[in-house]
N, C-alpha and C. Protein backbone atom coordinates (compact mmCIF):
# COMPACT_ATOMS: atom_id res chain seq x y z
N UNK A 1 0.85 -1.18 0.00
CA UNK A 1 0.00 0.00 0.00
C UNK A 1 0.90 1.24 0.00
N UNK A 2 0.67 2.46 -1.06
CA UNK A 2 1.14 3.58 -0.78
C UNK A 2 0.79 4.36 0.15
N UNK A 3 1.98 5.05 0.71
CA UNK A 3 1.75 6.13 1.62
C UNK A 3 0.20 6.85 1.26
N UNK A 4 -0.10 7.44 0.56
CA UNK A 4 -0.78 8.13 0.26
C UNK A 4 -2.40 7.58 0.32
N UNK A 5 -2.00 6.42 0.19
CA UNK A 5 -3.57 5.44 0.00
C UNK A 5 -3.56 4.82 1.60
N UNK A 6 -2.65 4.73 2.59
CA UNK A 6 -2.44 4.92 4.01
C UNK A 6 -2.75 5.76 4.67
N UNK A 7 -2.88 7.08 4.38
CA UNK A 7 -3.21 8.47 4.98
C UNK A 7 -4.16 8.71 4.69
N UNK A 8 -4.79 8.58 3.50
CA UNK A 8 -6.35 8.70 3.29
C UNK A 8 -6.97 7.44 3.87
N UNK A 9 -7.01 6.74 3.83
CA UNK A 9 -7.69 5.52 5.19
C UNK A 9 -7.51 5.89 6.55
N UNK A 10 -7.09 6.59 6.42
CA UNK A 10 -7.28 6.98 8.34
C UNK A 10 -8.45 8.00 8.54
N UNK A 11 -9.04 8.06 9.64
CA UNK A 11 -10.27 8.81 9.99
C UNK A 11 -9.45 10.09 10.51
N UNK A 12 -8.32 9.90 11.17
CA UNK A 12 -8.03 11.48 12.05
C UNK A 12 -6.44 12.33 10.78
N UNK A 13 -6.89 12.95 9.58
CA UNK A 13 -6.16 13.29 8.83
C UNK A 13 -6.75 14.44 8.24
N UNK A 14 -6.01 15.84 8.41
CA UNK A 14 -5.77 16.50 7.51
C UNK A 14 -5.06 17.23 6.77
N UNK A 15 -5.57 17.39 5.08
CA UNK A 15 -4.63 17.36 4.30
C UNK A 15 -3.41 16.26 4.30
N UNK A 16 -4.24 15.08 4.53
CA UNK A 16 -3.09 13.88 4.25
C UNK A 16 -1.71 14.45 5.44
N UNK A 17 -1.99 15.20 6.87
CA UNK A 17 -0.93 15.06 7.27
C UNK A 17 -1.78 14.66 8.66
N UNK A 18 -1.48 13.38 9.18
CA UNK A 18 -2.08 12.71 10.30
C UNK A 18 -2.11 13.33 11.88
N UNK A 19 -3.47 13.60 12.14
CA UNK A 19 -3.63 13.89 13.30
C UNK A 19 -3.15 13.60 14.74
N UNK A 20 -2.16 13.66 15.03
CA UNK A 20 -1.78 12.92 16.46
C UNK A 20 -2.13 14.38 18.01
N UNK A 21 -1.77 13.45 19.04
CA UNK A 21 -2.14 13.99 20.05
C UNK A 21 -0.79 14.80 19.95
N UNK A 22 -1.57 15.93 21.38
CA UNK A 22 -0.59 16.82 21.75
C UNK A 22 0.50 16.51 22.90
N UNK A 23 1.29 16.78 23.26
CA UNK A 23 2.07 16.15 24.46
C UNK A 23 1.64 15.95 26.01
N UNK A 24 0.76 17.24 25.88
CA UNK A 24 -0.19 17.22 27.46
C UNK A 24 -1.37 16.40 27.33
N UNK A 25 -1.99 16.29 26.18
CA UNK A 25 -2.74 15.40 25.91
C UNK A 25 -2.43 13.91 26.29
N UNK A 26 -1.18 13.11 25.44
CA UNK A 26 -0.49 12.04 25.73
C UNK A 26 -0.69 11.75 27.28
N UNK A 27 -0.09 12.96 27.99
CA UNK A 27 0.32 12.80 29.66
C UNK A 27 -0.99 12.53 30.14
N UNK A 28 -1.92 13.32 29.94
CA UNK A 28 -2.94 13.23 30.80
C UNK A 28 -3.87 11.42 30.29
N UNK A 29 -3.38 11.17 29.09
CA UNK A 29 -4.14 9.68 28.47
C UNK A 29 -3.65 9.00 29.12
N UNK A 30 -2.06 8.81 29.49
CA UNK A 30 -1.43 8.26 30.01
C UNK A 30 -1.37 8.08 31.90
N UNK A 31 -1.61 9.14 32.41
CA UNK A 31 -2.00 8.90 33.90
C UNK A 31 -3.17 8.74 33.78
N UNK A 32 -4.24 8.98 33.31
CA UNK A 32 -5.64 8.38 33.61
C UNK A 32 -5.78 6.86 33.13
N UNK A 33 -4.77 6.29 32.53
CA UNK A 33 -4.35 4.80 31.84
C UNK A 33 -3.89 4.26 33.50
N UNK A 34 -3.16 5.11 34.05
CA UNK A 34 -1.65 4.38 34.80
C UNK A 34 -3.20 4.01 36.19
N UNK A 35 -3.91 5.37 36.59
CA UNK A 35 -4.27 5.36 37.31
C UNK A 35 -5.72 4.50 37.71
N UNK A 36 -6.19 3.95 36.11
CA UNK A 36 -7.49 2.99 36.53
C UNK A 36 -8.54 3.75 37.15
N UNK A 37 -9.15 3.14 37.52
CA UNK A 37 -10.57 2.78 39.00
C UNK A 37 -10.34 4.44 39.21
N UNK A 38 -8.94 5.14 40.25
CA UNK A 38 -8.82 6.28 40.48
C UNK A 38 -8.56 7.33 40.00
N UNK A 39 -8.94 7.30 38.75
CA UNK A 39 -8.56 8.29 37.66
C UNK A 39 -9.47 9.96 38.00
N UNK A 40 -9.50 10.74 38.21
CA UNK A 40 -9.83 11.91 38.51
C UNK A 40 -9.42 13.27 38.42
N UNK A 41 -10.05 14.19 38.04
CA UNK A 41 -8.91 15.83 38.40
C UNK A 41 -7.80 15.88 38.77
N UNK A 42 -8.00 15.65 40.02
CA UNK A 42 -6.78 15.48 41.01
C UNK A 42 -5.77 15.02 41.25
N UNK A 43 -6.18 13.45 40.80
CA UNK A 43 -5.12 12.67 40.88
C UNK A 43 -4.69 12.74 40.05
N UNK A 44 -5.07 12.81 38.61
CA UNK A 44 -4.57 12.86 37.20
C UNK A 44 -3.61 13.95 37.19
N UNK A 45 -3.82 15.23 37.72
CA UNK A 45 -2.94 16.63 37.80
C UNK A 45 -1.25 15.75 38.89
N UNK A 46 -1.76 15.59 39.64
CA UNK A 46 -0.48 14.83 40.69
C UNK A 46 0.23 14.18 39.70
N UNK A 47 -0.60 12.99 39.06
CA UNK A 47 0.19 12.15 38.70
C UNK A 47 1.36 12.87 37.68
N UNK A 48 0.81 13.69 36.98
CA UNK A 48 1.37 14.75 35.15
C UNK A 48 2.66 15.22 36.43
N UNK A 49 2.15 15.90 37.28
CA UNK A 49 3.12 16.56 38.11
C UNK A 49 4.13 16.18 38.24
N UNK A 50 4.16 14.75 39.30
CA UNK A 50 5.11 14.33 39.74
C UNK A 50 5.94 13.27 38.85
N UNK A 51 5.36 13.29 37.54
CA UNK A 51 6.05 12.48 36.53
C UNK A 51 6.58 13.58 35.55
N UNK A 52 6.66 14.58 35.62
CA UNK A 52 7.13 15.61 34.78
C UNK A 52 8.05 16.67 35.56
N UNK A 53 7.65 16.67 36.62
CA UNK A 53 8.24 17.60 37.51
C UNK A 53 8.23 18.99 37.29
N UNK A 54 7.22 19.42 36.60
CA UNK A 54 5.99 20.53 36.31
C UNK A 54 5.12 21.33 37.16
N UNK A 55 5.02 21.88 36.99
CA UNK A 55 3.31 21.91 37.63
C UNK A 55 2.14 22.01 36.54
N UNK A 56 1.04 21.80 37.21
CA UNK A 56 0.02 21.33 36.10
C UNK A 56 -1.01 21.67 36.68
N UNK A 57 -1.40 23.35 35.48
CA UNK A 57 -2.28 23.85 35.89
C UNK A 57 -3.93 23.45 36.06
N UNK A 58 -4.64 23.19 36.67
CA UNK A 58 -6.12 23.04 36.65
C UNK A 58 -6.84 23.10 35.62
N UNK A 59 -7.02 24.45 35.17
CA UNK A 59 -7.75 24.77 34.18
C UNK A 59 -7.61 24.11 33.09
N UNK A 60 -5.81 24.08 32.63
CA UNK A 60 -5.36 23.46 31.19
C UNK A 60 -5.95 21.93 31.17
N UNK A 61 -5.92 20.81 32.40
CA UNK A 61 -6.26 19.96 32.69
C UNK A 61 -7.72 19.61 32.08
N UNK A 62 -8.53 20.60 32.65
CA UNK A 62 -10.17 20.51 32.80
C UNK A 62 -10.45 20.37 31.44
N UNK A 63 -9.20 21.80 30.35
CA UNK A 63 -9.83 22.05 29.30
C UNK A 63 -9.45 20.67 28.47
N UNK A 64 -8.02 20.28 28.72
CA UNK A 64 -7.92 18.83 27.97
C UNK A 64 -8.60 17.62 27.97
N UNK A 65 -9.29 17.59 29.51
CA UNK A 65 -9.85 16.69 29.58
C UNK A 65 -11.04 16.79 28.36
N UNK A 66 -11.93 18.19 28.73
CA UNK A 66 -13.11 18.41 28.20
C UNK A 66 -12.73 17.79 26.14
N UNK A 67 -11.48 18.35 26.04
CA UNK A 67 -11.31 18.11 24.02
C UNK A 67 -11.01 16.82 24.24
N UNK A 68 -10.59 15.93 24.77
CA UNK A 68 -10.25 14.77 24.50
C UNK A 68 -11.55 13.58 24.99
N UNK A 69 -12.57 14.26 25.44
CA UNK A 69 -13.86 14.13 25.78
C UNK A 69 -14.61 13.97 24.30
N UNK A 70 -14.45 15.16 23.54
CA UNK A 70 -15.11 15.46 22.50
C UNK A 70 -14.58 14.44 21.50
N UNK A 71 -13.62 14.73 21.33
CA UNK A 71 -12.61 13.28 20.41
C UNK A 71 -13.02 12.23 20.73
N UNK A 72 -13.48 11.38 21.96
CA UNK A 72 -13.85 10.17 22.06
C UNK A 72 -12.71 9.26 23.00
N UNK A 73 -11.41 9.88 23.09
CA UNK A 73 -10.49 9.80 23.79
C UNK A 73 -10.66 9.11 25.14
N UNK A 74 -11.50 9.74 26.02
CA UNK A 74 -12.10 9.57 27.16
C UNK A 74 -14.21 9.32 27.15
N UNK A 75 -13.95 8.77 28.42
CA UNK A 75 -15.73 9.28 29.02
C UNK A 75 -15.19 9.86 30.37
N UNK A 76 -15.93 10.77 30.72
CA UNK A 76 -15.94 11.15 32.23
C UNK A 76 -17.25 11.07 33.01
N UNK A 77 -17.46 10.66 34.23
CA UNK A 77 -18.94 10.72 34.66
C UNK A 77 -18.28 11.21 36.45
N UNK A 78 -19.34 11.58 36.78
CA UNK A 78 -19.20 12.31 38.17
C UNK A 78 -20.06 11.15 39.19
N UNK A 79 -18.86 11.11 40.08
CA UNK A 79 -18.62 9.95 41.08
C UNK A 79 -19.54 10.39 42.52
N UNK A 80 -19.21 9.76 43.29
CA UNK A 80 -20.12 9.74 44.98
C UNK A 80 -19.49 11.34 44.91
N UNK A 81 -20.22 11.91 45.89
CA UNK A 81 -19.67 12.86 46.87
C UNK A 81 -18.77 12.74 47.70
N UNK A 82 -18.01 13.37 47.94
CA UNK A 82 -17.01 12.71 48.93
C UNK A 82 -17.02 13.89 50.43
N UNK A 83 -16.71 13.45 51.78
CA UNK A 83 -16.68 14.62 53.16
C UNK A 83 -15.42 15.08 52.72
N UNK A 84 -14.29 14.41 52.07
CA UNK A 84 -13.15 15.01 51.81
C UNK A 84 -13.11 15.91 50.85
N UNK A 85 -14.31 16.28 49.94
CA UNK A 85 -14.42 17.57 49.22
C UNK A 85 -15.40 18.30 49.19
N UNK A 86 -15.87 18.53 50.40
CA UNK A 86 -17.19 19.00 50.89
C UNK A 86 -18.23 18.89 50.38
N UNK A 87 -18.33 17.14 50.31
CA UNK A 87 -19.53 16.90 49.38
C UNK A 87 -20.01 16.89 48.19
N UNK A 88 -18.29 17.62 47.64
CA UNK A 88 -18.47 17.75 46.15
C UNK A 88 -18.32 16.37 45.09
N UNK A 89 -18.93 15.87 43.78
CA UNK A 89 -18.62 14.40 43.23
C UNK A 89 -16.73 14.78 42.74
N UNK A 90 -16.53 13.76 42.27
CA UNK A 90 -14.95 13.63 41.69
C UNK A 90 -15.69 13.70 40.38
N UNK A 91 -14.98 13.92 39.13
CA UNK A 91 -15.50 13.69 37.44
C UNK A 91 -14.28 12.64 37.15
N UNK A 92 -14.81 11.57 37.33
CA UNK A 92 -14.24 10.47 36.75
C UNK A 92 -13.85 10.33 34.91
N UNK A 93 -12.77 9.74 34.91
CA UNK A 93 -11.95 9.32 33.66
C UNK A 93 -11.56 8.41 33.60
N UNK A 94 -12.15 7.81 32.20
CA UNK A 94 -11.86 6.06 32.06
C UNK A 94 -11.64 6.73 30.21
N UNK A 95 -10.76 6.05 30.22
CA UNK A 95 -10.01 5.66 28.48
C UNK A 95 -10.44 4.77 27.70
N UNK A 96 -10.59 5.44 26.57
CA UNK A 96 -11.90 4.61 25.63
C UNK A 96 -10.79 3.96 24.73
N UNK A 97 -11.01 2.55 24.01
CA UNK A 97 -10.42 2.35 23.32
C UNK A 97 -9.96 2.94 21.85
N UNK A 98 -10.73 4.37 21.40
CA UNK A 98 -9.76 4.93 20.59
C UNK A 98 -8.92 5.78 21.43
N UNK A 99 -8.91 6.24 22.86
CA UNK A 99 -7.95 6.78 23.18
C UNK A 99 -6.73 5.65 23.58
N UNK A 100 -7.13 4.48 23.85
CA UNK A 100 -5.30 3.73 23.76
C UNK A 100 -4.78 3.78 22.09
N UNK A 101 -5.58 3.72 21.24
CA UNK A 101 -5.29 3.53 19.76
C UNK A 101 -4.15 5.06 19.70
N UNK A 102 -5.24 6.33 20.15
CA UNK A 102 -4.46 7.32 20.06
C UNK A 102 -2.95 7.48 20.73
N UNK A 103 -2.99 7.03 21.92
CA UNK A 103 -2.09 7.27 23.10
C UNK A 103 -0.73 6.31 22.20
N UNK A 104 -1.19 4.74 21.59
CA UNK A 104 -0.82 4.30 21.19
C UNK A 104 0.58 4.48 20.14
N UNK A 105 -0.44 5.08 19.27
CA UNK A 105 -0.11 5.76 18.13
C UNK A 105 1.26 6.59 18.36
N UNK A 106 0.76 7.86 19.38
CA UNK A 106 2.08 8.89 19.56
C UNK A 106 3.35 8.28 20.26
N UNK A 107 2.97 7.07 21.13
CA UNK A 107 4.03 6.29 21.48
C UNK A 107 4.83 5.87 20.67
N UNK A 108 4.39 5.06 20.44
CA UNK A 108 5.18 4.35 18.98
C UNK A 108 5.74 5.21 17.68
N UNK A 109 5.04 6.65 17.58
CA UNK A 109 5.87 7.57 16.31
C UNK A 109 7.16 8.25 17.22
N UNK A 110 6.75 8.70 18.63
CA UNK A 110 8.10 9.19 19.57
C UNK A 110 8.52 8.33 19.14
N UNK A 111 8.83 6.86 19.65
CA UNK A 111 9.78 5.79 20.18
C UNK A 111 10.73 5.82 18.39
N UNK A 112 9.27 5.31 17.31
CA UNK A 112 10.49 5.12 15.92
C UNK A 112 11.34 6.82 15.77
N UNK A 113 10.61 7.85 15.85
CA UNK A 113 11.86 8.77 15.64
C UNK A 113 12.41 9.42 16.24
N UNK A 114 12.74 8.44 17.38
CA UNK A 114 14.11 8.76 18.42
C UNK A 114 14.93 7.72 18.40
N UNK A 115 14.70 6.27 17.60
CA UNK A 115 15.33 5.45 17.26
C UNK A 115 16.78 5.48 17.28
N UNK A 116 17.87 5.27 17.43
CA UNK A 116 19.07 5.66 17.13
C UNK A 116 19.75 7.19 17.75
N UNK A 117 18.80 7.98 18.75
CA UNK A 117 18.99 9.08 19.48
C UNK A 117 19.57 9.15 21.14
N UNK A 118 20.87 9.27 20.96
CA UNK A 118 21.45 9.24 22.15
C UNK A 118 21.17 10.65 23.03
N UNK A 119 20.45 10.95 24.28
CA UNK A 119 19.94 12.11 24.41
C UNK A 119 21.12 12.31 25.50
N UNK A 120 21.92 13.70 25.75
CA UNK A 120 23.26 13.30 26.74
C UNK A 120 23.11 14.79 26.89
N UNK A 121 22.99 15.54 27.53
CA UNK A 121 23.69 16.87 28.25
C UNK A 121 24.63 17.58 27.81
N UNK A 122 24.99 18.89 27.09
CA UNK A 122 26.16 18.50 26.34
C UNK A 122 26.06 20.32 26.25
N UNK A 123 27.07 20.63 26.20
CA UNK A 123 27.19 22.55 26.30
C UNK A 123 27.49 22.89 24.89
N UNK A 124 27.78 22.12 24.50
CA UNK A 124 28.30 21.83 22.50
C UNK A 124 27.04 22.46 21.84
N UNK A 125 26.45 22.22 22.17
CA UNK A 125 24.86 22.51 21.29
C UNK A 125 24.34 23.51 21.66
């Protein structure tokens, strides 16, 4: 199959140049993956955090969650109330199987084109 007859068979393409996720996107597919059952706001922000060593604003969170909602990426549904948030629900996040396809995807295009990339610290550059 040609490239070209490859890129037009895909659903997330335009102008024949393929749609992939964004990097905060990835992170957040990826801790709501890592985190299962407890996937949430909160924990999802911790997790980006303390695996990036970032901080990770709220809002940007909410809004990614909300587009990657729309994409199909995710479902979110709002959980018990909890006394530990004054009664407020958690908005739960569970990963739909086009979001592992997606998450998938950007994995595997990082991994092939860093292939052969020694990443080293270097004042040269």
């Amino acid at each position: 199959m040609h490239l070209k007859q490859a890129l037009d068979s895909r659903a997330n393409y335009y102008h024949n140049v393929i749609v992939m996720l964004g990097e905060f996107e990835y992170l957040l597919l990826t801790a709501a993956a890592r985190l299962g059952e407890d996937a949430y706001g909160a924990a999802i922000r911790q997790e980006i955090e303390s695996a990036t060593r970032r901080r990770c604003s709220i809002g940007a969170l909410y809004t990614t969650l909300d587009r990657l909602e729309a994409k199909g990426f995710i479902k979110t549904s709002m959980g018990d109330p909890t006394p530990q948030r004054g009664g407020r629900p958690k908005r739960m996040v569970r990963v739909t199987a086009k979001g592992v396809q997606a998450a998938t995807a950007f994995y595997n295009a990082v991994t092939r084109v860093s292939h052969g990339v020694a990443w080293e610290a270097s004042d040269s550059l």
